[in-house]
PDB file of N, CA and C in Angstrom:
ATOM      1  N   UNK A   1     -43.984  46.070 177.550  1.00  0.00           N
ATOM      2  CA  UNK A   1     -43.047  47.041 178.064  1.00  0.00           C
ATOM      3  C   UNK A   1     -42.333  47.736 176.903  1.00  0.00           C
ATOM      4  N   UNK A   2     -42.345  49.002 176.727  1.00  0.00           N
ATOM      5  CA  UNK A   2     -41.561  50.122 175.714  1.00  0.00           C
ATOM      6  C   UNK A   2     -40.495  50.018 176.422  1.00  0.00           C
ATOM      7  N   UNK A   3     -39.205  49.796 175.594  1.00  0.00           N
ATOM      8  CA  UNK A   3     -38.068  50.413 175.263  1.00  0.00           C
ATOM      9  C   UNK A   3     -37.349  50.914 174.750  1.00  0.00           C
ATOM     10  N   UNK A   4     -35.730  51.381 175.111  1.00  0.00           N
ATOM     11  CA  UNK A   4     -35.523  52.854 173.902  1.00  0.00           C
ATOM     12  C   UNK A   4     -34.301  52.138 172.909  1.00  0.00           C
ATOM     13  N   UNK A   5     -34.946  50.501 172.833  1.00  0.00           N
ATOM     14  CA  UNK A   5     -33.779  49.670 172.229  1.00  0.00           C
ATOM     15  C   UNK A   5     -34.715  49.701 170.685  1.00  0.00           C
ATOM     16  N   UNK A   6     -33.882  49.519 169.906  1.00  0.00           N
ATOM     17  CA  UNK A   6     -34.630  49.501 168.550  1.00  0.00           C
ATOM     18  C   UNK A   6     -34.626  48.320 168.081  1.00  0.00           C
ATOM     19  N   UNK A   7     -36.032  48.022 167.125  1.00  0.00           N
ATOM     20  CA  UNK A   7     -36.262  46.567 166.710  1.00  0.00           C
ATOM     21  C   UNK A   7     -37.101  47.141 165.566  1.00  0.00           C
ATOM     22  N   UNK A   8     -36.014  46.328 164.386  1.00  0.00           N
ATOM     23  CA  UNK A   8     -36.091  46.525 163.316  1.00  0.00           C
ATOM     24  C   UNK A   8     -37.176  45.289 162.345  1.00  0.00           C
ATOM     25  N   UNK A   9     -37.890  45.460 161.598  1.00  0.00           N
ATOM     26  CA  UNK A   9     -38.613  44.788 160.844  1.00  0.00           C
ATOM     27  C   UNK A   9     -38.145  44.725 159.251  1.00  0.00           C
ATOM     28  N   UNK A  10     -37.686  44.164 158.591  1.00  0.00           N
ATOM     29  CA  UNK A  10     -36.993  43.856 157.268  1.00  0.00           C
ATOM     30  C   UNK A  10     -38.678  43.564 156.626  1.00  0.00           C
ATOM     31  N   UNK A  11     -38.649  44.364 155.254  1.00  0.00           N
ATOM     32  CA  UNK A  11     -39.219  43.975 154.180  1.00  0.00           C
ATOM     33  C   UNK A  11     -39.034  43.445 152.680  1.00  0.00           C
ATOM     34  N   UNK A  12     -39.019  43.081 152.315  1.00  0.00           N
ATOM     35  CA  UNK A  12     -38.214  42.621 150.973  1.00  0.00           C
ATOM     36  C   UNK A  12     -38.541  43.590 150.043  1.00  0.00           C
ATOM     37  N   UNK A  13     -37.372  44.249 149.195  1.00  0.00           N
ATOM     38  CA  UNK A  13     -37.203  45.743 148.349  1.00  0.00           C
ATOM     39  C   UNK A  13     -38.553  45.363 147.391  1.00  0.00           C
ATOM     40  N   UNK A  14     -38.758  44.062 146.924  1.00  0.00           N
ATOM     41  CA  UNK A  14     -40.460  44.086 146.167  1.00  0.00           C
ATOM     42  C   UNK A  14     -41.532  44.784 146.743  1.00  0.00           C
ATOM     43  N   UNK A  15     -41.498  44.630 147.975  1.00  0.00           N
ATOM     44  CA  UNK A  15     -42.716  45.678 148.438  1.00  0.00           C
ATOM     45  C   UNK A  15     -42.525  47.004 148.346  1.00  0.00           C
ATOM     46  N   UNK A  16     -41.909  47.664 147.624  1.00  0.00           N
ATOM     47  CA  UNK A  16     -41.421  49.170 147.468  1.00  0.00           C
ATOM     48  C   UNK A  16     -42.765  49.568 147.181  1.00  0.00           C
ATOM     49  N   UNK A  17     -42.796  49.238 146.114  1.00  0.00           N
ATOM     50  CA  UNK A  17     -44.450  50.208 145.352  1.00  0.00           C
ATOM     51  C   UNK A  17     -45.670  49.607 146.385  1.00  0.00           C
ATOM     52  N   UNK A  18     -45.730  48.777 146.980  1.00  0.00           N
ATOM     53  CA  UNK A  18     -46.863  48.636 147.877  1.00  0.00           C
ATOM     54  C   UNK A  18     -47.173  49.336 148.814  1.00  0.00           C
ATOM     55  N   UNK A  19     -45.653  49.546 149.711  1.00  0.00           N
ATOM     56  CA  UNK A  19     -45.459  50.699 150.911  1.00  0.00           C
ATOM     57  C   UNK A  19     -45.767  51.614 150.025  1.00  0.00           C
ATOM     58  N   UNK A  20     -44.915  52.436 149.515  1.00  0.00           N
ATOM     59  CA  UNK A  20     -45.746  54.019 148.632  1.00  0.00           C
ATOM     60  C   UNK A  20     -46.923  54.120 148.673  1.00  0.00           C
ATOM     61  N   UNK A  21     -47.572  53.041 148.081  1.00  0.00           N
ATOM     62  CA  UNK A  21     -48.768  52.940 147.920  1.00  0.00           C
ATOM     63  C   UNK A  21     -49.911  52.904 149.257  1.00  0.00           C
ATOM     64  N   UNK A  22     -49.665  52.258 150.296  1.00  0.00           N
ATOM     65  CA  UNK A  22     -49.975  52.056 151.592  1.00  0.00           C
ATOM     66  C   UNK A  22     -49.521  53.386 152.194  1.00  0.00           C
ATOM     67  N   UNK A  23     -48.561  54.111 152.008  1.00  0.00           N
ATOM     68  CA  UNK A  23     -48.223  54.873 152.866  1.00  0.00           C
ATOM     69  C   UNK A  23     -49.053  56.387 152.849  1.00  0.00           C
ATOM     70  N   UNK A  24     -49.245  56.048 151.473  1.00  0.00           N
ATOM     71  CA  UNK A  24     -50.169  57.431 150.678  1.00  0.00           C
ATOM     72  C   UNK A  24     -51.394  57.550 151.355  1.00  0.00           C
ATOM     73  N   UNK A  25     -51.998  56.463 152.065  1.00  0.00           N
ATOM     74  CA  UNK A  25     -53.174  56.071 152.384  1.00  0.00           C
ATOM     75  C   UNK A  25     -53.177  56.306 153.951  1.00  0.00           C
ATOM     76  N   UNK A  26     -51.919  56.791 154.252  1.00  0.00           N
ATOM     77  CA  UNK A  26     -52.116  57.235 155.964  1.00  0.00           C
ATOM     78  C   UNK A  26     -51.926  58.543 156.291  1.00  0.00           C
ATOM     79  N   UNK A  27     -52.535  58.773 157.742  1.00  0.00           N
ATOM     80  CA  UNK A  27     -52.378  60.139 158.038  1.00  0.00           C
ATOM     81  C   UNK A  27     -51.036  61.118 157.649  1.00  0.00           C
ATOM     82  N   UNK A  28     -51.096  62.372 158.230  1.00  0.00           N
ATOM     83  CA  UNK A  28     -49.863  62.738 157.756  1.00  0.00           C
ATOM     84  C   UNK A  28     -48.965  62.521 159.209  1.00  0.00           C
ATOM     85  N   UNK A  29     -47.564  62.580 158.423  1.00  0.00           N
ATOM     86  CA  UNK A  29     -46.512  62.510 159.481  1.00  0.00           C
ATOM     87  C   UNK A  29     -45.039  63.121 158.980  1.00  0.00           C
ATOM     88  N   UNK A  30     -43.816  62.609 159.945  1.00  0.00           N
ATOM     89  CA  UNK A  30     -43.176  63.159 159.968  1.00  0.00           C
ATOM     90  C   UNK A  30     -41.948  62.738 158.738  1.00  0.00           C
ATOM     91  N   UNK A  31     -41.919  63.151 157.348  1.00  0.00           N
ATOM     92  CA  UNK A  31     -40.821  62.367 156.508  1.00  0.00           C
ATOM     93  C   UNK A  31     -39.199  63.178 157.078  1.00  0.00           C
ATOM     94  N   UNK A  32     -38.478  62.565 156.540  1.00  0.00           N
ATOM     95  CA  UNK A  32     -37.455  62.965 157.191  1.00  0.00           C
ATOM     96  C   UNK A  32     -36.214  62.349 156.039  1.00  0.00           C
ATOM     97  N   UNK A  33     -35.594  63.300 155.409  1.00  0.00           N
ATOM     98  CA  UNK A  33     -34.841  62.690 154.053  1.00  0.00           C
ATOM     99  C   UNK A  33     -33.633  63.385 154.285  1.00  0.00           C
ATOM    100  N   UNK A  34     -32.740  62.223 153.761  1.00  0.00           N
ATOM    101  CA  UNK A  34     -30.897  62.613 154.512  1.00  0.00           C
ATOM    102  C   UNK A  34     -30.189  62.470 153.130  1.00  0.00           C
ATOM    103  N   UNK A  35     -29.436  63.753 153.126  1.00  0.00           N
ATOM    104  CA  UNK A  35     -28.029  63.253 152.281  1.00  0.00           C
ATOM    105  C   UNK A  35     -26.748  63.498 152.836  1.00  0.00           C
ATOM    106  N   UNK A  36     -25.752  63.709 152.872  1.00  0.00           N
ATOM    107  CA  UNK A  36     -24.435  64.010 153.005  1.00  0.00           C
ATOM    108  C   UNK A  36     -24.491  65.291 153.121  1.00  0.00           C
ATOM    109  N   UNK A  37     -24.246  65.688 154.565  1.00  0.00           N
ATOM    110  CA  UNK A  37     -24.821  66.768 155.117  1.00  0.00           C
ATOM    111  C   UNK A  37     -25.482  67.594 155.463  1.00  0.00           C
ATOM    112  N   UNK A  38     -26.370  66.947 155.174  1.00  0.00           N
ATOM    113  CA  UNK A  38     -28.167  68.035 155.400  1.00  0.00           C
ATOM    114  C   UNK A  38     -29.058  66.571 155.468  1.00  0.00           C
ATOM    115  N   UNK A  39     -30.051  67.288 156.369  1.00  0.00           N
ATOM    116  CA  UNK A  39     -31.141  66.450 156.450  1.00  0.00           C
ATOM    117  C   UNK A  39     -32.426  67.273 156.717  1.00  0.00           C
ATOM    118  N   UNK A  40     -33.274  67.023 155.581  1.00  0.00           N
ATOM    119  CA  UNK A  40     -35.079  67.670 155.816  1.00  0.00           C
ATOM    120  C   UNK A  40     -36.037  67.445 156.655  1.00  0.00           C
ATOM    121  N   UNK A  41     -36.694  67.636 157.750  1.00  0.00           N
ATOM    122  CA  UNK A  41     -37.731  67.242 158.358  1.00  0.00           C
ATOM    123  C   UNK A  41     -39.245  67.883 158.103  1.00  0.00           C
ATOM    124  N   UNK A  42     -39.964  67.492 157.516  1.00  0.00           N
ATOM    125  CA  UNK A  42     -41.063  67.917 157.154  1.00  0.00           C
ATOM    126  C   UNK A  42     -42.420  66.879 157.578  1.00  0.00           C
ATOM    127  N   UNK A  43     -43.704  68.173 158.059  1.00  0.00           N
ATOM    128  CA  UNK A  43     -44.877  67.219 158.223  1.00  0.00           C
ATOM    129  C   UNK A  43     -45.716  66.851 156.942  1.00  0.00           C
ATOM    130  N   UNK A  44     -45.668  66.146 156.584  1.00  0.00           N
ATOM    131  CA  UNK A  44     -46.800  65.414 155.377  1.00  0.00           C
ATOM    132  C   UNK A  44     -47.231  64.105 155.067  1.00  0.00           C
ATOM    133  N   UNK A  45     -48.180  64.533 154.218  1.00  0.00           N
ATOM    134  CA  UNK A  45     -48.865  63.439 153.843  1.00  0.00           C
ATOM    135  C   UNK A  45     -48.254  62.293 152.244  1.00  0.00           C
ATOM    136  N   UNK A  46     -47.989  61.394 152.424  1.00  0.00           N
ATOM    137  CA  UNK A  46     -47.190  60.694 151.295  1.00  0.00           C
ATOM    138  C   UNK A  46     -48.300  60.795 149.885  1.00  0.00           C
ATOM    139  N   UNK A  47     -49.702  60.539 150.372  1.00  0.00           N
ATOM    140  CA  UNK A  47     -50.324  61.317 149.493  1.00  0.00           C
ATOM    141  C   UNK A  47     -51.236  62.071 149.321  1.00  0.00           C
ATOM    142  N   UNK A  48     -49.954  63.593 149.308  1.00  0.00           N
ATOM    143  CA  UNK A  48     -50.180  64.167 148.469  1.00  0.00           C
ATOM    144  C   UNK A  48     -48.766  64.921 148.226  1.00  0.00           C
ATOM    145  N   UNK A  49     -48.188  63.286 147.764  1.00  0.00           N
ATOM    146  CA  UNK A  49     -47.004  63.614 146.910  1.00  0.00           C
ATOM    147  C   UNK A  49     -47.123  62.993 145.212  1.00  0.00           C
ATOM    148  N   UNK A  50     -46.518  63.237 144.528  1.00  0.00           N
ATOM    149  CA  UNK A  50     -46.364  62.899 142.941  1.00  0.00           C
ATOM    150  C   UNK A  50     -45.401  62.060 142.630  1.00  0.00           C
ATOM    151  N   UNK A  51     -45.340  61.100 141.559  1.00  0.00           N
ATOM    152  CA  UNK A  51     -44.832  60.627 141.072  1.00  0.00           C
ATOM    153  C   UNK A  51     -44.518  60.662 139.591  1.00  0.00           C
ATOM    154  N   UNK A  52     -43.470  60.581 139.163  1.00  0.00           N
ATOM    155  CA  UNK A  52     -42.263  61.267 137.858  1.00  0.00           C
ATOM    156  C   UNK A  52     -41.568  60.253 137.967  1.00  0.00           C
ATOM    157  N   UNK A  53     -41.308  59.235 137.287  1.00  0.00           N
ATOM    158  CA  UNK A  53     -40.397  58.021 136.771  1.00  0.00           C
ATOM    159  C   UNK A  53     -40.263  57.707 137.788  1.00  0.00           C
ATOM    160  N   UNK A  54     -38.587  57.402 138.618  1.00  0.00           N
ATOM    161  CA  UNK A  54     -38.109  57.444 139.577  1.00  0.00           C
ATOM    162  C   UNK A  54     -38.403  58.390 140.782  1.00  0.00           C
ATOM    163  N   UNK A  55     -38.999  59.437 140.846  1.00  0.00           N
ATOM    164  CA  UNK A  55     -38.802  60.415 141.649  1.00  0.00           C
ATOM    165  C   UNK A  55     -40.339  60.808 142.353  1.00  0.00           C
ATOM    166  N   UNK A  56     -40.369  60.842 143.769  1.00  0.00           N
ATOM    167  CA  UNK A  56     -41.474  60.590 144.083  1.00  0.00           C
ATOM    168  C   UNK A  56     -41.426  62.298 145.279  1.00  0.00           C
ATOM    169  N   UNK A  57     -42.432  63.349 145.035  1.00  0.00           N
ATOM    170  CA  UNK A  57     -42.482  64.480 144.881  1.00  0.00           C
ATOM    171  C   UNK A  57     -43.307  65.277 145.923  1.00  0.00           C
ATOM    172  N   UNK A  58     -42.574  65.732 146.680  1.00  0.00           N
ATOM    173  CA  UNK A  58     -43.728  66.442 147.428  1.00  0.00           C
ATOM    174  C   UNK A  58     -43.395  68.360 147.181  1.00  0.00           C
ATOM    175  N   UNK A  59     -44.267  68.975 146.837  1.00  0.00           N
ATOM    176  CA  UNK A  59     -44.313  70.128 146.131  1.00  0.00           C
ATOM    177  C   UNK A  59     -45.264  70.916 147.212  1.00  0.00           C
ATOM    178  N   UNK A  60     -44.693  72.441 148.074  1.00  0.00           N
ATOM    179  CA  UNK A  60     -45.574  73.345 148.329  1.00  0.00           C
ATOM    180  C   UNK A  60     -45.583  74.695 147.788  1.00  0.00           C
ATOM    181  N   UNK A  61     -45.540  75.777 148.709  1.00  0.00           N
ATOM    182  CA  UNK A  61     -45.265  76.881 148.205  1.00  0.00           C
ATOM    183  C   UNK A  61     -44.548  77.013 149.344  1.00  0.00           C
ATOM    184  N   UNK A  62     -43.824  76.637 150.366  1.00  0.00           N
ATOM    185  CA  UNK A  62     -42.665  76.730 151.534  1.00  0.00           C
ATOM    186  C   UNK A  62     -41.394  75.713 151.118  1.00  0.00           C
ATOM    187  N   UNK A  63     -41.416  74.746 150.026  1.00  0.00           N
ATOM    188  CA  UNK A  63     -40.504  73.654 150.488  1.00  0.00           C
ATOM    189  C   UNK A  63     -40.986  72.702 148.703  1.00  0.00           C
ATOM    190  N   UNK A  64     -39.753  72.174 148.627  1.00  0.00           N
ATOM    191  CA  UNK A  64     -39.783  71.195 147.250  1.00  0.00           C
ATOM    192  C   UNK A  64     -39.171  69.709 148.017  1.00  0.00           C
ATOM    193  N   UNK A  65     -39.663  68.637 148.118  1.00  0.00           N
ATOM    194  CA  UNK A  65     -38.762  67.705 148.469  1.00  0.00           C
ATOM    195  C   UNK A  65     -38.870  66.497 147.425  1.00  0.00           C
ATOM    196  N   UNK A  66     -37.538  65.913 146.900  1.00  0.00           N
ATOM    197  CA  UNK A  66     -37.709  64.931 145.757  1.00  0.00           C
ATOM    198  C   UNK A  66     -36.806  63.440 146.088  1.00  0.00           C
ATOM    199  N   UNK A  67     -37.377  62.471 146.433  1.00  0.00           N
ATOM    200  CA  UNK A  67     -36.612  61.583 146.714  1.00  0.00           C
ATOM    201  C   UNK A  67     -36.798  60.869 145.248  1.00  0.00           C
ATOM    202  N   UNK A  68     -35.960  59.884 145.370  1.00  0.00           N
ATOM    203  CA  UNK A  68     -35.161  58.904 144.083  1.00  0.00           C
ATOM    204  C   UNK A  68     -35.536  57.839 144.863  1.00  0.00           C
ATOM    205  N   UNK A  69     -36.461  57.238 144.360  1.00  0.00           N
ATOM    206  CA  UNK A  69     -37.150  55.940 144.914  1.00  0.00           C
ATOM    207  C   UNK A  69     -36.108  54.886 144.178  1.00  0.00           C
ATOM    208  N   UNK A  70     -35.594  55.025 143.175  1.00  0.00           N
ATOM    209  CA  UNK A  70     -34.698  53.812 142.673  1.00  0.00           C
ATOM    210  C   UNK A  70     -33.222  53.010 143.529  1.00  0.00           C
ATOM    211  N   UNK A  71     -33.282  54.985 144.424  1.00  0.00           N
ATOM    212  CA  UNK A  71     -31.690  54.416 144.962  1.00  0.00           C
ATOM    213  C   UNK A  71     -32.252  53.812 146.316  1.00  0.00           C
ATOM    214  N   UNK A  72     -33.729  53.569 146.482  1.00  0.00           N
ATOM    215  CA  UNK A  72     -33.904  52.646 147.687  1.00  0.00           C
ATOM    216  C   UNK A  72     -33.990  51.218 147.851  1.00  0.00           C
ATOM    217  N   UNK A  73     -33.152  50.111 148.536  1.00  0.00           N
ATOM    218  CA  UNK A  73     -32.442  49.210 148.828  1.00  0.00           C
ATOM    219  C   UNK A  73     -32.718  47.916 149.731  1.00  0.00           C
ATOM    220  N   UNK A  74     -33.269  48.675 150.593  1.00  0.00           N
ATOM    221  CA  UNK A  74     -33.671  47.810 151.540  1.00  0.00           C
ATOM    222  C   UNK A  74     -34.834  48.170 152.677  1.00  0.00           C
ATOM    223  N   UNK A  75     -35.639  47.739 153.271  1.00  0.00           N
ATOM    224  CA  UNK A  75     -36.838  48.712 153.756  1.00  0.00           C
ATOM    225  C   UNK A  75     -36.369  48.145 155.154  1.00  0.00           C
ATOM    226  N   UNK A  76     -37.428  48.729 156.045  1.00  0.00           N
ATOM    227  CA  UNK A  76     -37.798  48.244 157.412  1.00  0.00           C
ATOM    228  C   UNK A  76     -38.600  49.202 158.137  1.00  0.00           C
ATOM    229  N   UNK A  77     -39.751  47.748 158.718  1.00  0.00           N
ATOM    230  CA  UNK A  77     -40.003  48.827 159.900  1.00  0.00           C
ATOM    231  C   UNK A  77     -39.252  49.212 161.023  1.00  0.00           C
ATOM    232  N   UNK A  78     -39.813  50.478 161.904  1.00  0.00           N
ATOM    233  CA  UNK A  78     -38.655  50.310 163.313  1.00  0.00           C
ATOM    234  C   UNK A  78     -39.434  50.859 164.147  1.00  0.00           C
ATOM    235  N   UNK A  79     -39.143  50.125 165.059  1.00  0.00           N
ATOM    236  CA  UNK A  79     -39.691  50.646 166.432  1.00  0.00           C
ATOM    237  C   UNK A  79     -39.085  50.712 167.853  1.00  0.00           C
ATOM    238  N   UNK A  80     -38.804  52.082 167.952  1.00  0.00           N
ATOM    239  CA  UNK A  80     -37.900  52.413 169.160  1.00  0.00           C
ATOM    240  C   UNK A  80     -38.931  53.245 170.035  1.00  0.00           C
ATOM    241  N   UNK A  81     -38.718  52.637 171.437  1.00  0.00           N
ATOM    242  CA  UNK A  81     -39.562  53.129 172.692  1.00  0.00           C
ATOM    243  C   UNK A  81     -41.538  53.049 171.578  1.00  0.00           C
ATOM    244  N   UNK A  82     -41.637  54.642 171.928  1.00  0.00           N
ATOM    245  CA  UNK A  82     -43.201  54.888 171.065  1.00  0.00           C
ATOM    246  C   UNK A  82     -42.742  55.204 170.131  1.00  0.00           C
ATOM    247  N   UNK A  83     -41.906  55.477 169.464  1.00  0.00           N
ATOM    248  CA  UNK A  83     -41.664  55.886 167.614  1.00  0.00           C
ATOM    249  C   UNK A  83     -41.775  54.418 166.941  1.00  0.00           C
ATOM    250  N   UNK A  84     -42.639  54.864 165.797  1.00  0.00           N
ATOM    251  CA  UNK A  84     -42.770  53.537 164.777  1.00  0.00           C
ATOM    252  C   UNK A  84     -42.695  54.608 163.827  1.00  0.00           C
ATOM    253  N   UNK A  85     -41.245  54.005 162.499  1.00  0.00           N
ATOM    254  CA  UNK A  85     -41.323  54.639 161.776  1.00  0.00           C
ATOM    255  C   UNK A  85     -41.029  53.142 160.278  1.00  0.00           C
ATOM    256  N   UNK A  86     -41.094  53.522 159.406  1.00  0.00           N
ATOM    257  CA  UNK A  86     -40.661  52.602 158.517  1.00  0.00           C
ATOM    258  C   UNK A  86     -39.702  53.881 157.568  1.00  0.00           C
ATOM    259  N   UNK A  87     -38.234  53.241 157.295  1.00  0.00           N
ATOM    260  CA  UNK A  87     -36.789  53.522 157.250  1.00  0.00           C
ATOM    261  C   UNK A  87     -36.503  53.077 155.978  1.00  0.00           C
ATOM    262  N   UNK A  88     -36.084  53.511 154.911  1.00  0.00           N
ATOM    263  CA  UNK A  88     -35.586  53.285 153.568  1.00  0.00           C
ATOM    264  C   UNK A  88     -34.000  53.354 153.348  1.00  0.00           C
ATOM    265  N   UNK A  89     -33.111  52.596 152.952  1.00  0.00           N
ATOM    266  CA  UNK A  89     -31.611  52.584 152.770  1.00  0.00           C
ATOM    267  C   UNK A  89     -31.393  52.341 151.348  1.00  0.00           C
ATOM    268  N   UNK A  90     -30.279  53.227 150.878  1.00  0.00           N
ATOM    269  CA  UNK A  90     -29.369  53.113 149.776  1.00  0.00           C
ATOM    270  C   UNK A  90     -28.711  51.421 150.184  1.00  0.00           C
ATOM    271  N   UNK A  91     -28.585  51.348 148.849  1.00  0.00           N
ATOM    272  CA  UNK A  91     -26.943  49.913 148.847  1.00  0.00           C
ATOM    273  C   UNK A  91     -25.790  50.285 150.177  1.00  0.00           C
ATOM    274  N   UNK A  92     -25.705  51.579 150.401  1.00  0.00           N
ATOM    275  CA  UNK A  92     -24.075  51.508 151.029  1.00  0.00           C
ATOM    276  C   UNK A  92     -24.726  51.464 152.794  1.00  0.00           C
ATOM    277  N   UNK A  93     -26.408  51.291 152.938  1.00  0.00           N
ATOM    278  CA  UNK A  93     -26.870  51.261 153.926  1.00  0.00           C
ATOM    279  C   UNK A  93     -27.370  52.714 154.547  1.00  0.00           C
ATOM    280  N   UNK A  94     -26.716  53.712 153.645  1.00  0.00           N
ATOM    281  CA  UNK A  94     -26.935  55.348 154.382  1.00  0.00           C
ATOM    282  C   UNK A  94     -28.964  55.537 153.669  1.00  0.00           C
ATOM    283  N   UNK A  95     -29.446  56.084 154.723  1.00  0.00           N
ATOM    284  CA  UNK A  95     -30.813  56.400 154.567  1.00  0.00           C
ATOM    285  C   UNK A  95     -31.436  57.473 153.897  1.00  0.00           C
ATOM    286  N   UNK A  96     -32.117  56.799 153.179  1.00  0.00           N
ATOM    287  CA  UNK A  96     -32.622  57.447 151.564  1.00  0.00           C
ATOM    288  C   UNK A  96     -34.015  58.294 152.635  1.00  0.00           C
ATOM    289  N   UNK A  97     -34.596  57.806 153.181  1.00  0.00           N
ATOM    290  CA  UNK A  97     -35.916  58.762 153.969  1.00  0.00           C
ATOM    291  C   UNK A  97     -36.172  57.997 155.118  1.00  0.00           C
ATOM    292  N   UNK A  98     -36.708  58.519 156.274  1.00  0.00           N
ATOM    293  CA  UNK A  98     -37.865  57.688 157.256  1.00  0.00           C
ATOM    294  C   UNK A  98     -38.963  58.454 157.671  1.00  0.00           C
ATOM    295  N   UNK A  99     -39.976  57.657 157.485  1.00  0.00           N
ATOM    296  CA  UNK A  99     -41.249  58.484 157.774  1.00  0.00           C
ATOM    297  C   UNK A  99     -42.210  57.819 159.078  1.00  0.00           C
ATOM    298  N   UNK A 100     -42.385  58.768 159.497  1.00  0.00           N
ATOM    299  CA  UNK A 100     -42.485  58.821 161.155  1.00  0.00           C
ATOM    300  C   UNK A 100     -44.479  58.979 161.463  1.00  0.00           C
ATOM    301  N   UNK A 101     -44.618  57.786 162.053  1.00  0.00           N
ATOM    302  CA  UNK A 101     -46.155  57.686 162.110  1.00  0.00           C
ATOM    303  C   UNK A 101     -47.076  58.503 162.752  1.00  0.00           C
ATOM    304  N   UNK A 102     -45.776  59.356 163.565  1.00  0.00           N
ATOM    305  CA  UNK A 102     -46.521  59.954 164.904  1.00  0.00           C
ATOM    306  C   UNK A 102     -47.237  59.395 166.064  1.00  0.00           C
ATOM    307  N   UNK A 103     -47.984  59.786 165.909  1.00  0.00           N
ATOM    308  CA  UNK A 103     -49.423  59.362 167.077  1.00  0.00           C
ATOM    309  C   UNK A 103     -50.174  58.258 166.310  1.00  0.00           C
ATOM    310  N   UNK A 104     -49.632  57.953 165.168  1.00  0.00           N
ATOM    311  CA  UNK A 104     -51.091  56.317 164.380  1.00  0.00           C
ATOM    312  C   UNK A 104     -50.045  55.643 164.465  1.00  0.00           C
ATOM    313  N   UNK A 105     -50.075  54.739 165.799  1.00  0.00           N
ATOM    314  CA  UNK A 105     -49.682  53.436 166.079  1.00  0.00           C
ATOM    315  C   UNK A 105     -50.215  52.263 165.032  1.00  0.00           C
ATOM    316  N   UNK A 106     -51.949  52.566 165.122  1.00  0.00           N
ATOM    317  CA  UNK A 106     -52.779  52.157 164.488  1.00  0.00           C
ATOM    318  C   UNK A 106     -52.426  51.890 162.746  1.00  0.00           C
ATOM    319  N   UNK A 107     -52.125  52.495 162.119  1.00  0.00           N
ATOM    320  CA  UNK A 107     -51.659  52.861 160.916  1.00  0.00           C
ATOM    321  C   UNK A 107     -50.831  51.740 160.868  1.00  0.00           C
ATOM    322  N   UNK A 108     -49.408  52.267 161.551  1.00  0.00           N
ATOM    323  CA  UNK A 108     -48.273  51.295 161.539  1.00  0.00           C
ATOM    324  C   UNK A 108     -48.075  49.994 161.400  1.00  0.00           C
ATOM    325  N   UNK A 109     -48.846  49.678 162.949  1.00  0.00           N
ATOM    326  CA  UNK A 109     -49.476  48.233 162.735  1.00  0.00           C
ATOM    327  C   UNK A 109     -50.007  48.106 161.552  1.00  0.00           C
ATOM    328  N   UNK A 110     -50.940  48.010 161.245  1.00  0.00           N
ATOM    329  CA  UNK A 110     -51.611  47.647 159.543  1.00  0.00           C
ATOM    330  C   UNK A 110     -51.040  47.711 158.654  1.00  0.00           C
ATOM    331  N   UNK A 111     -49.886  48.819 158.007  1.00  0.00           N
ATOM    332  CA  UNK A 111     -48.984  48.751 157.020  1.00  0.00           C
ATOM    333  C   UNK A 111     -47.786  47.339 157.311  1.00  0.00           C
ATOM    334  N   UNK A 112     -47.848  46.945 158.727  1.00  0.00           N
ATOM    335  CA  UNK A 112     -46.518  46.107 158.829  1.00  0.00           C
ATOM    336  C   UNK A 112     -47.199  44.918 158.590  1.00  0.00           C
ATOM    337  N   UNK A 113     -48.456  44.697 159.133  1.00  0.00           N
ATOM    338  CA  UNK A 113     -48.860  43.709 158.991  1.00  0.00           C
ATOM    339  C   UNK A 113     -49.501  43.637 157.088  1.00  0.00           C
ATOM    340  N   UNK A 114     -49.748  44.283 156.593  1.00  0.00           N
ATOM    341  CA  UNK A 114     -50.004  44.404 155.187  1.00  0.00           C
ATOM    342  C   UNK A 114     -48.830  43.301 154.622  1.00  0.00           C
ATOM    343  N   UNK A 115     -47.685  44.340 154.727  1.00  0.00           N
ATOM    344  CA  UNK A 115     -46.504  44.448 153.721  1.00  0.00           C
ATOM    345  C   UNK A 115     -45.238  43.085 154.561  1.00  0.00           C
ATOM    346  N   UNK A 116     -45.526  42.584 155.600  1.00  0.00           N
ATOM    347  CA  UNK A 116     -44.516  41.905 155.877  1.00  0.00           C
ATOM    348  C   UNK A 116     -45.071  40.119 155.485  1.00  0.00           C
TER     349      UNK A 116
END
């Protein structure tokens, strides 16, 4: 039974570079990156984004988006009703990105089961 209660999956911040890495490897979907007053919603693919020290890059000719993989904290998957997304947090708990599986349930499953 789907519900529209959310249930969260904790990963330990070591799996950072694995998810990236796993995530690059799935269809595209929905990222979604927040700061203090604005928030981006964009469809893509994780890879075919770049990586620069800390800073992990998605570059078009409509849109630049650059997250700071360092200030991410704590992971999780989540799954509310049919959305499965896996959710990235700063230290103070406010959300560094979440990227949204769409329609690959399939995907999801396998990255959670990978990485947990």
């Amino acid at each position: 039974m789907v519900t529209d209660e959310e249930i969260r999956f904790p990963v330990g911040i070591d799996r950072l570079e694995a998810l990236l890495a796993a995530l690059a490897t799935v269809p595209p979907g929905r990222l979604i990156i927040r700061a203090p007053g604005a928030v981006a919603e964009l469809t893509c693919r994780i890879g075919d984004c770049t990586r620069k020290g800390d800073w992990l890059n998605y570059e078009c000719e409509q849109f630049h988006a650059h997250i700071n993989v360092s200030q991410i904290h704590a992971i999780c998957f989540v799954e509310k009703g049919a959305q499965r997304s896996v959710q990235c947090f700063a230290a103070d708990e406010s959300v560094v990105f979440k990227y949204f599986f769409k329609d690959n349930v399939g995907a999801y499953d396998r990255l959670k089961q990978e990485l947990a």
